[in-house]
Protein backbone atom coordinates (compact mmCIF):
# COMPACT_ATOMS: atom_id res chain seq x y z
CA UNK A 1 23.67 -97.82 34.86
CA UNK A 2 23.38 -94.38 34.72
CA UNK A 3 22.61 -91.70 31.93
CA UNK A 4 26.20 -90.92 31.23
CA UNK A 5 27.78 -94.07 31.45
CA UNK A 6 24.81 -95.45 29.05
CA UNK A 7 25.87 -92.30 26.94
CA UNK A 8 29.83 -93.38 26.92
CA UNK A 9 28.69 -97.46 26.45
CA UNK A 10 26.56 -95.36 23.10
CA UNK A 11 30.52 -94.04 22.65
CA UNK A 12 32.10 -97.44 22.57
CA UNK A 13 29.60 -98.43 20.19
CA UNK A 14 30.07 -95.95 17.82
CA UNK A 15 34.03 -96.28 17.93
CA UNK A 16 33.13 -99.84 17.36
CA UNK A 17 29.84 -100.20 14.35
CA UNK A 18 33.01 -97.82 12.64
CA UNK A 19 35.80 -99.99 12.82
CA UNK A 20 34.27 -102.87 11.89
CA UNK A 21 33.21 -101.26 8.65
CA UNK A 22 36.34 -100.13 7.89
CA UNK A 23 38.52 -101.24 4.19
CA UNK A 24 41.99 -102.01 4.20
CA UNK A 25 43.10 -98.40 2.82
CA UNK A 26 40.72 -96.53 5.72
CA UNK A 27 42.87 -97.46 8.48
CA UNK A 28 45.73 -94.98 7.79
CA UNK A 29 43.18 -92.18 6.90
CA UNK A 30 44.92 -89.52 9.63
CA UNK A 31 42.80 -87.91 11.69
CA UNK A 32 41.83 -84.22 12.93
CA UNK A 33 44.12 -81.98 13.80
CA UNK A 34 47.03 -84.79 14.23
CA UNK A 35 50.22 -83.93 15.09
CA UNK A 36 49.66 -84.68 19.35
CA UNK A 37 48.48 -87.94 20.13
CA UNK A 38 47.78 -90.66 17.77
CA UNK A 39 47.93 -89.50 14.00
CA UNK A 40 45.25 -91.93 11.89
CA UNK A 41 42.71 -94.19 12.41
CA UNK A 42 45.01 -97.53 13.03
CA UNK A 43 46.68 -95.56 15.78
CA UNK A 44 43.77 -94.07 17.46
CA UNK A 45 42.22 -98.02 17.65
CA UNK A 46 45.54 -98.92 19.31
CA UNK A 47 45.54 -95.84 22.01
CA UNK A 48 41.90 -96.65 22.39
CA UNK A 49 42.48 -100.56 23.26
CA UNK A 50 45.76 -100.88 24.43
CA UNK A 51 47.21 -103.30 22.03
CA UNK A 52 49.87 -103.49 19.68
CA UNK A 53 48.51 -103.25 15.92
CA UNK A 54 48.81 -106.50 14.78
CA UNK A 55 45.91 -106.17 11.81
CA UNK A 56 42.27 -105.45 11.47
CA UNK A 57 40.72 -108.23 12.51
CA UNK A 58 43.29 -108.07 15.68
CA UNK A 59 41.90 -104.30 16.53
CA UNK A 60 38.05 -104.73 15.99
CA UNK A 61 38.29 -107.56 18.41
CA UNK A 62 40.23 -105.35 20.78
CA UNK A 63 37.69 -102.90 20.39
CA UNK A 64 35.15 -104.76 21.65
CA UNK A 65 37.17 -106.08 24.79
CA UNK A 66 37.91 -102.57 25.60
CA UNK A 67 34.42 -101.62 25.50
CA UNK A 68 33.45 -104.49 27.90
CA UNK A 69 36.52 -103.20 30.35
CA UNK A 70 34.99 -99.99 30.42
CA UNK A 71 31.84 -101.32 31.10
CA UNK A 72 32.78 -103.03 33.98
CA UNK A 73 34.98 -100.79 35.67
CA UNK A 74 32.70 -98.20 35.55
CA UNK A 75 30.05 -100.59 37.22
CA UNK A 76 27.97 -98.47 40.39
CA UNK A 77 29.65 -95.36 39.28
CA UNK A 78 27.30 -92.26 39.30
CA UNK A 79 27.53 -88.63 38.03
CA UNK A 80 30.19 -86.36 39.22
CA UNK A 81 32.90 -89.89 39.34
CA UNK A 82 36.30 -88.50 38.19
CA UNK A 83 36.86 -91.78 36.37
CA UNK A 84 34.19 -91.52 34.93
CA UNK A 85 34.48 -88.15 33.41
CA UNK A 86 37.62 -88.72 32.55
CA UNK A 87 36.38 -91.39 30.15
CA UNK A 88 33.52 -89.64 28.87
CA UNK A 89 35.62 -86.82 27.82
CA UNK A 90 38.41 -89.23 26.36
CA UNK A 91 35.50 -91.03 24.16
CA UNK A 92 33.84 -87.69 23.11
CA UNK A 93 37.13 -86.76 21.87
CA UNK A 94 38.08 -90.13 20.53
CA UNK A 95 34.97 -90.69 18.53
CA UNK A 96 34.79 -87.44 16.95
CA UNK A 97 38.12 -87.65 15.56
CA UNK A 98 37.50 -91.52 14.26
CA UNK A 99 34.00 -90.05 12.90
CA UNK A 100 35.46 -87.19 11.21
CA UNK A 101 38.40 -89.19 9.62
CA UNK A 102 36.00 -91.08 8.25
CA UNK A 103 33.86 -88.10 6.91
CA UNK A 104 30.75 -88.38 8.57
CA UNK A 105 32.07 -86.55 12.30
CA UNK A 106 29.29 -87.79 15.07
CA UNK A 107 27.19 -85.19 16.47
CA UNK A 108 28.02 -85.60 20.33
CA UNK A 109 24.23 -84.26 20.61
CA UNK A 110 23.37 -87.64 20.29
CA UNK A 111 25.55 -88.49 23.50
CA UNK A 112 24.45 -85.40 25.68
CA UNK A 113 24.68 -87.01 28.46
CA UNK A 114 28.55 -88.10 28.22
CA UNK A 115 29.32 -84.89 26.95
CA UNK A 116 27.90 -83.09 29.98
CA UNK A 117 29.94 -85.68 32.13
CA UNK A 118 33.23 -84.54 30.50
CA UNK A 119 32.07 -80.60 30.78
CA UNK A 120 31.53 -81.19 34.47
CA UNK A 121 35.12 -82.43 34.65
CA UNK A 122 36.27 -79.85 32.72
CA UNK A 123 34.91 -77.28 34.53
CA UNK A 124 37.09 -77.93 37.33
CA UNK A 125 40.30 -77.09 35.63
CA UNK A 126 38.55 -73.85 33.40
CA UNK A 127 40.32 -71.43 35.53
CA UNK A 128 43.61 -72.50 35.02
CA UNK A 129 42.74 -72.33 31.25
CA UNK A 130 41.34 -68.66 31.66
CA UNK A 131 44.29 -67.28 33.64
CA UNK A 132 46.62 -69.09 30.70
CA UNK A 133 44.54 -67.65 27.85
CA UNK A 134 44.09 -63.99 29.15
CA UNK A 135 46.43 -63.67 32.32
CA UNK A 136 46.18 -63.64 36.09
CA UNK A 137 45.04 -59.62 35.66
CA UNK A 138 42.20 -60.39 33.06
CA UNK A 139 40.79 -63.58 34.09
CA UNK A 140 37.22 -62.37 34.60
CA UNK A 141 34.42 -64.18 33.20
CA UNK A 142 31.35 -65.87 33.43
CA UNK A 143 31.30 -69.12 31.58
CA UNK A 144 27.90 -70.84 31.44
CA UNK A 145 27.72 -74.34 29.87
CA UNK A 146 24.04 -75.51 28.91
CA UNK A 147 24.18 -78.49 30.83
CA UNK A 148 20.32 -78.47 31.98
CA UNK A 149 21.02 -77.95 35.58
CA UNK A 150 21.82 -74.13 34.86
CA UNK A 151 25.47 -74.61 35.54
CA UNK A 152 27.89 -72.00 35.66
CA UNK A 153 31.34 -71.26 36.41
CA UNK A 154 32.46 -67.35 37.61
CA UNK A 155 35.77 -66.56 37.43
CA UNK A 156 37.21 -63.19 38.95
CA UNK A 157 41.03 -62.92 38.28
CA UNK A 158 41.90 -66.94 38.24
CA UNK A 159 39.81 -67.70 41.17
CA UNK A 160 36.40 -69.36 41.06
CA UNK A 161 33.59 -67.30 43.04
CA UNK A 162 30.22 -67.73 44.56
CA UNK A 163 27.29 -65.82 43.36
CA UNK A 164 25.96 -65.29 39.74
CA UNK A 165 26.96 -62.02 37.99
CA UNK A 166 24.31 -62.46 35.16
CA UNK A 167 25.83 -59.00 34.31
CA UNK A 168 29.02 -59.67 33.75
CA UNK A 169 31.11 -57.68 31.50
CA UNK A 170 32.46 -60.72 29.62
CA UNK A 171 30.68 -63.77 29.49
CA UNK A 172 30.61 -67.19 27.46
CA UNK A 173 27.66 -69.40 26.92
CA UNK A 174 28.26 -72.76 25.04
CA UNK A 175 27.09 -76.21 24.67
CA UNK A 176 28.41 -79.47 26.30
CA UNK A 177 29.99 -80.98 23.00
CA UNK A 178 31.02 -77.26 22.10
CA UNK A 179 33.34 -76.83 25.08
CA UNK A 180 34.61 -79.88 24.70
CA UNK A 181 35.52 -79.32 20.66
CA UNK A 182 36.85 -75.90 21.06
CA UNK A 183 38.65 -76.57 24.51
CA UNK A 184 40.57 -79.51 22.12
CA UNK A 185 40.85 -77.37 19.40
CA UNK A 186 38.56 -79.30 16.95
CA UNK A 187 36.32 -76.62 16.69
CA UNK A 188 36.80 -72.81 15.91
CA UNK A 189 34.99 -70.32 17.71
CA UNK A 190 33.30 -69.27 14.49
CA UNK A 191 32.22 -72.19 13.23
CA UNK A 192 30.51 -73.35 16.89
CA UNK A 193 29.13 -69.86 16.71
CA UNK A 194 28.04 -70.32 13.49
CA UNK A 195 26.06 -73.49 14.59
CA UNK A 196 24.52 -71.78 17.54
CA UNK A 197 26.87 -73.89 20.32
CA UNK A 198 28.33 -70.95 21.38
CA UNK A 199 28.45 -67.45 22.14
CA UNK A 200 30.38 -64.61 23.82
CA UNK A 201 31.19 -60.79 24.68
CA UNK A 202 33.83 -58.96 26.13
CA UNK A 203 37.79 -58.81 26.04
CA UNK A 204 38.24 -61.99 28.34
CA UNK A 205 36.03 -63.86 26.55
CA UNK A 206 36.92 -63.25 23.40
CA UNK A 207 40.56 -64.46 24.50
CA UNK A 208 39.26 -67.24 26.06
CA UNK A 209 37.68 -68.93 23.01
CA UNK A 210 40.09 -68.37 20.35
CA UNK A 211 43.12 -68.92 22.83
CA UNK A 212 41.70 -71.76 25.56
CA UNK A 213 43.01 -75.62 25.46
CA UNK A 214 43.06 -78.54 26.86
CA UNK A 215 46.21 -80.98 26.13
CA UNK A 216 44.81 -82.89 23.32
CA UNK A 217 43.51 -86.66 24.24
């Protein structure tokens, strides 16, 4: 097993120490930013396992088979898997909203190594989020993400180029769980800022992280 599929298994087990603890009353506590996708914490255990809610004891147990599926379908698969970014970044997602409806939000810190998984996946689609934050005509920047391996995407009017303008007029520099937070919108720009997760200067990027998303998972 690799480091980020250990990191999403750390995920699963999160989503699932929390539900077992859960009362009666915190299952309809609603979660972050609802309104797209599932709306409390009864909901989000449903989208999460696939079954339909059928009481507690019904959706802790389904929690735990879901975490076993994942475990084996994601058997032999290495870094840079779709499926397996996809999942990361669902479960980075996923946790911090159960977390934070439950007032203590994980720190995805703790899960580095899933969170870098989802950035890398992310990554691919950034500059079709640039050119929809800022326009074809302004979609210039340099986005670095600290994912230990120096990685860095540069955009020049929507298209991805070679080369590393460490100059760059307008430039971003965040961390893994960051991206993923803001890019979901359950994080402000500030407030990662704030933190030390991100930075920025220039126009673009300005745009970029107030206006960037991802559909909500």
């Amino acid at each position: 097993m690799d480091d980020a599929t250990r990191a999403l298994m750390g995920l699963w087990d999160v989503a699932g120490e929390n539900v077992r603890g859960l009362g009666d009353e915190d299952w309809a506590r609603p979660l972050p930013g609802a309104g797209v996708g599932p709306a409390d914490v009864a909901e989000l255990a449903v989208h999460l396992t696939g079954v339909h809610y059928a009481g507690p004891e019904t959706l802790r147990e389904a929690v735990a088979a879901a975490r076993h599926r994942a475990e084996t379908q994601l058997a032999g698969r290495t870094s840079g898997d779709p499926v397996l970014g996809a999942q990361c970044l669902d479960m980075c997602l996923h946790v911090h909203d159960l977390t934070a409806a439950l007032g203590a939000p994980a720190d995805l810190r703790d899960h580095e190594a899933a969170a870098r998984e989802a950035c890398r996946l992310v990554l691919r689609v950034l500059p079709r989020l640039l050119v929809a934050a800022v326009g074809a005509d302004d979609a210039t920047l340099r986005v670095a993400v600290r994912l230990g391996d120096d990685r860095a995407v540069h955009v020049d009017h929507g298209t991805v180029v070679p080369g590393r303008p460490e100059d760059a007029a307008d430039a971003v520099e965040i961390d893994p769980g960051g991206l993923l937070l803001l890019l979901a919108g359950r994080r402000d720009a500030e407030s990662l800022r704030d933190a030390g997760a991100l930075s920025w200067t220039g126009p673009a990027a300005e745009a970029f992280v107030h206006r960037a998303r991802l559909v909500a998972a």
